[in-house]
C-alpha atoms as a PDB file:
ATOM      1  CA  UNK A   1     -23.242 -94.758 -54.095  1.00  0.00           C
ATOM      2  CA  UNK A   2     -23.670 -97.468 -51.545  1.00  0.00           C
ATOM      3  CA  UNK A   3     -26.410 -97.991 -49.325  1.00  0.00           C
ATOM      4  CA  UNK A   4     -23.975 -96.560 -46.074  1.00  0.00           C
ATOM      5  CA  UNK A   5     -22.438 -94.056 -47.929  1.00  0.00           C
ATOM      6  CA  UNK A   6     -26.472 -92.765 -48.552  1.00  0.00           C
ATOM      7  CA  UNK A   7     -27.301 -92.912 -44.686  1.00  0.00           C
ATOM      8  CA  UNK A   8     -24.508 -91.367 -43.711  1.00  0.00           C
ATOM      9  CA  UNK A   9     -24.888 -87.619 -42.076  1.00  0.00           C
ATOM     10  CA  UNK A  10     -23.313 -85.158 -44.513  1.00  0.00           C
ATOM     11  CA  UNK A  11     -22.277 -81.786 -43.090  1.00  0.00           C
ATOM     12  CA  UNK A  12     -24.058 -78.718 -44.469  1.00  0.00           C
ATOM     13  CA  UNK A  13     -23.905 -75.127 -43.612  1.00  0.00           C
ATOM     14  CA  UNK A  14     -26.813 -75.387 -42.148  1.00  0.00           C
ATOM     15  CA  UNK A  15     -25.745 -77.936 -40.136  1.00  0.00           C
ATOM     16  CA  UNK A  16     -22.740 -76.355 -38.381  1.00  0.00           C
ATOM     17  CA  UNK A  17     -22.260 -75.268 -35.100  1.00  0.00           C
ATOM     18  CA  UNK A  18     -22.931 -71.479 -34.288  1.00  0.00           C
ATOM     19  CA  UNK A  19     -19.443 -71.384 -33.550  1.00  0.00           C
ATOM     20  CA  UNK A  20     -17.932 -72.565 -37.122  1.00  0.00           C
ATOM     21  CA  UNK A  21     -20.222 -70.288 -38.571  1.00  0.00           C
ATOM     22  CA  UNK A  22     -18.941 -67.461 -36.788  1.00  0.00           C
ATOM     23  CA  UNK A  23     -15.563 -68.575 -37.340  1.00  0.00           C
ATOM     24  CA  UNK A  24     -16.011 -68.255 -40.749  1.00  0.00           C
ATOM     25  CA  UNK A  25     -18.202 -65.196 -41.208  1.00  0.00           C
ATOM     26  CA  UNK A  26     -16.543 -62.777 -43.753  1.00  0.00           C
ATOM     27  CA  UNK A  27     -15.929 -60.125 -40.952  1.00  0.00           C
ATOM     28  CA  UNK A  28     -13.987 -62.204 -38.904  1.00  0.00           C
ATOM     29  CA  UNK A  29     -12.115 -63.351 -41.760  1.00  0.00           C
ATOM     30  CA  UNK A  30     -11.516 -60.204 -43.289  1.00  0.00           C
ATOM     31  CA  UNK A  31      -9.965 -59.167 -39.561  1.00  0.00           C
ATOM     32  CA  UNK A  32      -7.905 -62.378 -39.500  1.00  0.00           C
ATOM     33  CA  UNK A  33      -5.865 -61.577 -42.636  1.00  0.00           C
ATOM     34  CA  UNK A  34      -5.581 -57.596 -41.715  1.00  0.00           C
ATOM     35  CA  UNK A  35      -4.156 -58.669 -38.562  1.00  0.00           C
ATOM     36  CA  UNK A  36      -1.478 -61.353 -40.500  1.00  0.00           C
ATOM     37  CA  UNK A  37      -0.795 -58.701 -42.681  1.00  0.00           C
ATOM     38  CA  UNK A  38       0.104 -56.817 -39.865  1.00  0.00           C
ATOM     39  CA  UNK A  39       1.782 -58.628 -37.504  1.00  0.00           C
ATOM     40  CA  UNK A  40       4.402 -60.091 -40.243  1.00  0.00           C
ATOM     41  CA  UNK A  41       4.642 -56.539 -41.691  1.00  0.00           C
ATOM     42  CA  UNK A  42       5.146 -55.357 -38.251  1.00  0.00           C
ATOM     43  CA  UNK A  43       7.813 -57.802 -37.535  1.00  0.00           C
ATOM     44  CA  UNK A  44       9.539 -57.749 -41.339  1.00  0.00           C
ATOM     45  CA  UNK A  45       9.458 -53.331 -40.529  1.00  0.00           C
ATOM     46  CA  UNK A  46      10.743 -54.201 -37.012  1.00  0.00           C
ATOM     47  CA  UNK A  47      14.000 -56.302 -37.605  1.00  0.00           C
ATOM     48  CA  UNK A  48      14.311 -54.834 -41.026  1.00  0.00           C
ATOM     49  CA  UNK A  49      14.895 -51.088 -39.296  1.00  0.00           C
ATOM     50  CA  UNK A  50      17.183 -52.849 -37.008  1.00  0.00           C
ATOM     51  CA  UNK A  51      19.547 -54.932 -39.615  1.00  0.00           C
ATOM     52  CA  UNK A  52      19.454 -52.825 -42.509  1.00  0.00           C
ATOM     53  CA  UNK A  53      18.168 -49.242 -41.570  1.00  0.00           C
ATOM     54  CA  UNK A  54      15.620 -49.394 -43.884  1.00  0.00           C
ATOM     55  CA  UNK A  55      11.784 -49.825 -43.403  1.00  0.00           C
ATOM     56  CA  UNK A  56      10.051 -52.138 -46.497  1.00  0.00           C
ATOM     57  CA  UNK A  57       6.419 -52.284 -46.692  1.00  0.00           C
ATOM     58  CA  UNK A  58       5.820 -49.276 -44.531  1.00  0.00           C
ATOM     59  CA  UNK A  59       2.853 -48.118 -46.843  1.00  0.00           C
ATOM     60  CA  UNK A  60       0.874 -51.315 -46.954  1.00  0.00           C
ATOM     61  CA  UNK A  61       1.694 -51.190 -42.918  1.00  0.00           C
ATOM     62  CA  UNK A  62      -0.092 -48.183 -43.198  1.00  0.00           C
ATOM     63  CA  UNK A  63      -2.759 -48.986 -44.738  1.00  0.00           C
ATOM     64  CA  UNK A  64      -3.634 -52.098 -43.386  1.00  0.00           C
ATOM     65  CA  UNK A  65      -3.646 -50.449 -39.949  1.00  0.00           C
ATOM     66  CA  UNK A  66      -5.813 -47.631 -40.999  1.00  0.00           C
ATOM     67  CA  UNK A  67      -8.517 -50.797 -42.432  1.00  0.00           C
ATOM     68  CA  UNK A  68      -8.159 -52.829 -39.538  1.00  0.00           C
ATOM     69  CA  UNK A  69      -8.960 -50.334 -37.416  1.00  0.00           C
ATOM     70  CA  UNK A  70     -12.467 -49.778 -39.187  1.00  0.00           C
ATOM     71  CA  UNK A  71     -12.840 -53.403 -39.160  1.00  0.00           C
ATOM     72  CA  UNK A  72     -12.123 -54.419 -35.503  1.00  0.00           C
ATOM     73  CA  UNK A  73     -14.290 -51.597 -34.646  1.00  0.00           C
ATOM     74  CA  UNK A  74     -17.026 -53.225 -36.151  1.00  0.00           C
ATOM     75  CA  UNK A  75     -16.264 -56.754 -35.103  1.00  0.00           C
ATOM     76  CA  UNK A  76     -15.777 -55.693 -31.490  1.00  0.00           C
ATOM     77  CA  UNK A  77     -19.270 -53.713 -31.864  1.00  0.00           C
ATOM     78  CA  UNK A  78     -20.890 -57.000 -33.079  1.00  0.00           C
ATOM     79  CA  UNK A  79     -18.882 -59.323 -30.970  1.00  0.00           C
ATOM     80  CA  UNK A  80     -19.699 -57.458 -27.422  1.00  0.00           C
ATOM     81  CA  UNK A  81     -23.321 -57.128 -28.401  1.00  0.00           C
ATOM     82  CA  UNK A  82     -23.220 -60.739 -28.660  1.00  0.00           C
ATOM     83  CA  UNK A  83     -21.703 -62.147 -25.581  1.00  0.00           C
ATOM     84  CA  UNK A  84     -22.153 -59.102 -23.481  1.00  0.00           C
ATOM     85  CA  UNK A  85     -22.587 -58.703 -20.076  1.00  0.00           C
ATOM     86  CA  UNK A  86     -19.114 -59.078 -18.713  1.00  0.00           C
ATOM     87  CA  UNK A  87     -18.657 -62.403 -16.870  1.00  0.00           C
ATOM     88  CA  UNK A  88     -15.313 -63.203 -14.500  1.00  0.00           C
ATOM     89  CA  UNK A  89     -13.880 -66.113 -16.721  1.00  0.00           C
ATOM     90  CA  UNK A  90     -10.583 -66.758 -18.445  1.00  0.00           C
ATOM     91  CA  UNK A  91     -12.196 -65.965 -21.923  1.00  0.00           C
ATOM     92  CA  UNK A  92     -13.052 -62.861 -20.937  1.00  0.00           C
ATOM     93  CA  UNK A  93     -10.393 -61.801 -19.363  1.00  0.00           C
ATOM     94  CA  UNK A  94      -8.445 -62.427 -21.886  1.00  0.00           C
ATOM     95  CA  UNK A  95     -10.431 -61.199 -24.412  1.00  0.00           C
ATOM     96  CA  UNK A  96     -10.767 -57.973 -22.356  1.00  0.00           C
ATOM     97  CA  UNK A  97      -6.495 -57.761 -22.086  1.00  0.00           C
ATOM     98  CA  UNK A  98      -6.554 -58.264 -25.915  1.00  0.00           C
ATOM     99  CA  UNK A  99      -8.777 -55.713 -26.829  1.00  0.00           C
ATOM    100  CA  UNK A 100      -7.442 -53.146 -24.636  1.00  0.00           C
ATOM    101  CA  UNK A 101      -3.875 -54.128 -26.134  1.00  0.00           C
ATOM    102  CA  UNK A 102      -5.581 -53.821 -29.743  1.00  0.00           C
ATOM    103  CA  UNK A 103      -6.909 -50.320 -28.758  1.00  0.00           C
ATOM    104  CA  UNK A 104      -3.576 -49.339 -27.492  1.00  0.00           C
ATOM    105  CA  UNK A 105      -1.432 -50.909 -31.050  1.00  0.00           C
ATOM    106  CA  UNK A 106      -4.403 -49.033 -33.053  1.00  0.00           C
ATOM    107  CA  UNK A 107      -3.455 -45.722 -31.262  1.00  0.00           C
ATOM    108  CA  UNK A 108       0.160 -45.667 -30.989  1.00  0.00           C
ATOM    109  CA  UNK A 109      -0.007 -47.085 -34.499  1.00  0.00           C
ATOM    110  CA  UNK A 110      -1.851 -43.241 -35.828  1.00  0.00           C
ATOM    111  CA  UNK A 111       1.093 -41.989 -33.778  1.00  0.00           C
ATOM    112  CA  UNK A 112       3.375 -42.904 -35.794  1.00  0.00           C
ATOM    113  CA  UNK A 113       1.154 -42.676 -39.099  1.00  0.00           C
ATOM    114  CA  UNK A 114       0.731 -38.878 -38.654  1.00  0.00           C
ATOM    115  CA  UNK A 115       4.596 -37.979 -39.423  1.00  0.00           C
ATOM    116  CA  UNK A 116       4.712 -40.919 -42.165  1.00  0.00           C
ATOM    117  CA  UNK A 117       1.681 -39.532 -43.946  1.00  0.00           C
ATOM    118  CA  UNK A 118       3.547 -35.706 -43.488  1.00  0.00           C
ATOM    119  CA  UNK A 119       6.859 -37.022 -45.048  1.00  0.00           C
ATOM    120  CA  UNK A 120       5.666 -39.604 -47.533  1.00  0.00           C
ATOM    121  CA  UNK A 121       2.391 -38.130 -48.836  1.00  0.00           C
ATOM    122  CA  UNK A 122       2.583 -34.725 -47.949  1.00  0.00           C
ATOM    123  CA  UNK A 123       6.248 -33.365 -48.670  1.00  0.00           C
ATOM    124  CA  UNK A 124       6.530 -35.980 -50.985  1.00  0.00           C
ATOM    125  CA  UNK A 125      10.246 -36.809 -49.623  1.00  0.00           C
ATOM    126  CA  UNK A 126      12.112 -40.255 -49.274  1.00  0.00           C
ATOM    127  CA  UNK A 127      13.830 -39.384 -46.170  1.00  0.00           C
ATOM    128  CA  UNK A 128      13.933 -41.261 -43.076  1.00  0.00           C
ATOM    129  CA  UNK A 129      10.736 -40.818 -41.215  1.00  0.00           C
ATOM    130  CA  UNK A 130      11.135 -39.393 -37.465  1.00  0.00           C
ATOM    131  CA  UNK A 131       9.328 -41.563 -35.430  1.00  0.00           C
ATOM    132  CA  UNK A 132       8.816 -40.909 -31.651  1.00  0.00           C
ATOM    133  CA  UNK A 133      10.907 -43.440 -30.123  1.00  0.00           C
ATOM    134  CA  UNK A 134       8.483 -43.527 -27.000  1.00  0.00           C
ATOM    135  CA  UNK A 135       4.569 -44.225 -29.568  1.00  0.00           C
ATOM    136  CA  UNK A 136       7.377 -46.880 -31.290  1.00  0.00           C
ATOM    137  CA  UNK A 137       8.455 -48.731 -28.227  1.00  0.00           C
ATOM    138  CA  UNK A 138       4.722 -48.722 -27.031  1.00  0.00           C
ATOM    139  CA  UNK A 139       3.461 -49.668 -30.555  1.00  0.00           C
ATOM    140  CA  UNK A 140       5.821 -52.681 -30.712  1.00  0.00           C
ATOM    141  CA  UNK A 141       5.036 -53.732 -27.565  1.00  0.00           C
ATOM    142  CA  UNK A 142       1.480 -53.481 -27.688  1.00  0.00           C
ATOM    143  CA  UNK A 143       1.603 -55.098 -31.088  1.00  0.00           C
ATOM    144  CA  UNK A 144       3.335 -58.274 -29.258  1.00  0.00           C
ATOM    145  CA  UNK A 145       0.331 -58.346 -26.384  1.00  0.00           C
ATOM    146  CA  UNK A 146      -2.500 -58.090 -29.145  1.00  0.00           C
ATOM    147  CA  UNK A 147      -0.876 -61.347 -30.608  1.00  0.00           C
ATOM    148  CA  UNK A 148      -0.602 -63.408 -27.324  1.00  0.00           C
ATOM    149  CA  UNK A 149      -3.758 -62.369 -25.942  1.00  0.00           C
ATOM    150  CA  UNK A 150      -6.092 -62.859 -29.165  1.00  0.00           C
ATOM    151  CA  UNK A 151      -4.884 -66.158 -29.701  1.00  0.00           C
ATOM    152  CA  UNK A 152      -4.820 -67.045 -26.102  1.00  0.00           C
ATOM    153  CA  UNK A 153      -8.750 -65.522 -25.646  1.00  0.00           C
ATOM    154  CA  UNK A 154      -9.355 -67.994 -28.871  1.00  0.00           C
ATOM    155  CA  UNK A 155      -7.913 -70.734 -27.180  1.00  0.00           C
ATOM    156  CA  UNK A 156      -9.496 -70.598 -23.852  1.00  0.00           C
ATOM    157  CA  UNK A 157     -12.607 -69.953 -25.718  1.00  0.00           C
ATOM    158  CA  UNK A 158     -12.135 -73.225 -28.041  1.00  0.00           C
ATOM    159  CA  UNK A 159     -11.230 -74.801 -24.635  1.00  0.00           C
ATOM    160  CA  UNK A 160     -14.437 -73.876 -22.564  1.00  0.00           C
ATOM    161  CA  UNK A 161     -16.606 -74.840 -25.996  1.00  0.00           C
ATOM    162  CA  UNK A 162     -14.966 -78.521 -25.762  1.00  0.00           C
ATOM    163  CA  UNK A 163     -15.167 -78.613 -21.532  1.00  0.00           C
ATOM    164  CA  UNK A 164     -19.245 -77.883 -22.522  1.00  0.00           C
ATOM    165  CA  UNK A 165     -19.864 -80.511 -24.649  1.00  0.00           C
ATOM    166  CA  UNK A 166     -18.127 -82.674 -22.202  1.00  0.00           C
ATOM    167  CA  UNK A 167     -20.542 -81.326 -19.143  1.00  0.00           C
ATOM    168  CA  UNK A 168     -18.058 -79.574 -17.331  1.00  0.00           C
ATOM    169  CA  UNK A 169     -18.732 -76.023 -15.644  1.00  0.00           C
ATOM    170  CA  UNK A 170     -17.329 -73.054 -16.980  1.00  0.00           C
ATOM    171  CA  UNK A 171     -14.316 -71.202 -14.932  1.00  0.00           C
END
């Protein structure tokens, strides 16, 4: 090694910002990939049921959605603990909008597990399930506001994070 290559700052764990940290703590990662899991099974059950009639994946949909809900539960516990009390900024606003939409997807979503879990596990059958076209609009829906409004409270968080470290006020 050369002389600059030895003075040069190396990045350590130790050494990152509370922020990367928490961006990688296995929580939050665990909670990232439940969610990807089910948004694109959401959408693949979603346009599947309307092209073909049929509903793929609708098992690991389940049960996804019954571990994400034990995880977010504890992330949100930890997270609000954290950054709590309530301030009137973008972040949180945002962040407020997307967990009540996550609470609502997380709901609706055990709506329309209870008659999956009667027809698939219970009487064992293959038939159609009979979902309540009402907890399926509202569980699609919600599903869609959980995805703009987590990524958006990310961004605006990211955002205020960089506007700090250039001085700026928070809005």
């Amino acid at each position: 090694m050369s002389g600059a290559e030895l003075s040069r700052p190396r990045s350590s764990p130790a050494s990152a910002t509370p922020r990367s940290r928490r961006l990688r703590a296995p929580l939050l990662l665990v909670l990232w990939a439940l969610l990807g899991i089910e948004a694109v099974g959401g959408l693949v059950l979603f346009f599947m049921r309307l092209a073909a009639g049929s509903m793929p994946g609708e098992a690991l949909h389940v049960i996804a959605g019954t571990a994400l809900t034990l995880v977010y539960a504890i992330y949100q516990w930890q997270h609000w603990t954290r950054i709590s009390p309530w301030r009137g900024r973008l972040d949180y606003v945002l962040g407020l909008i997307g967990g009540i939409s996550m609470g609502a997807t997380l709901a609706t979503g055990f709506l329309l597990a209870a008659p999956w879990w009667g027809s698939r596990v219970l009487a064992a059958s293959g038939n159609a399930v009979a979902y309540a076209p009402a907890a399926s609009a509202a569980h699609n829906i919600m599903s869609m506001l959980v995805l703009t409004f987590v990524a958006s409270h990310l961004a605006a968080v990211l955002l205020r994070d960089k506007a700090a470290r250039r001085g700026e006020p928070a809005r």
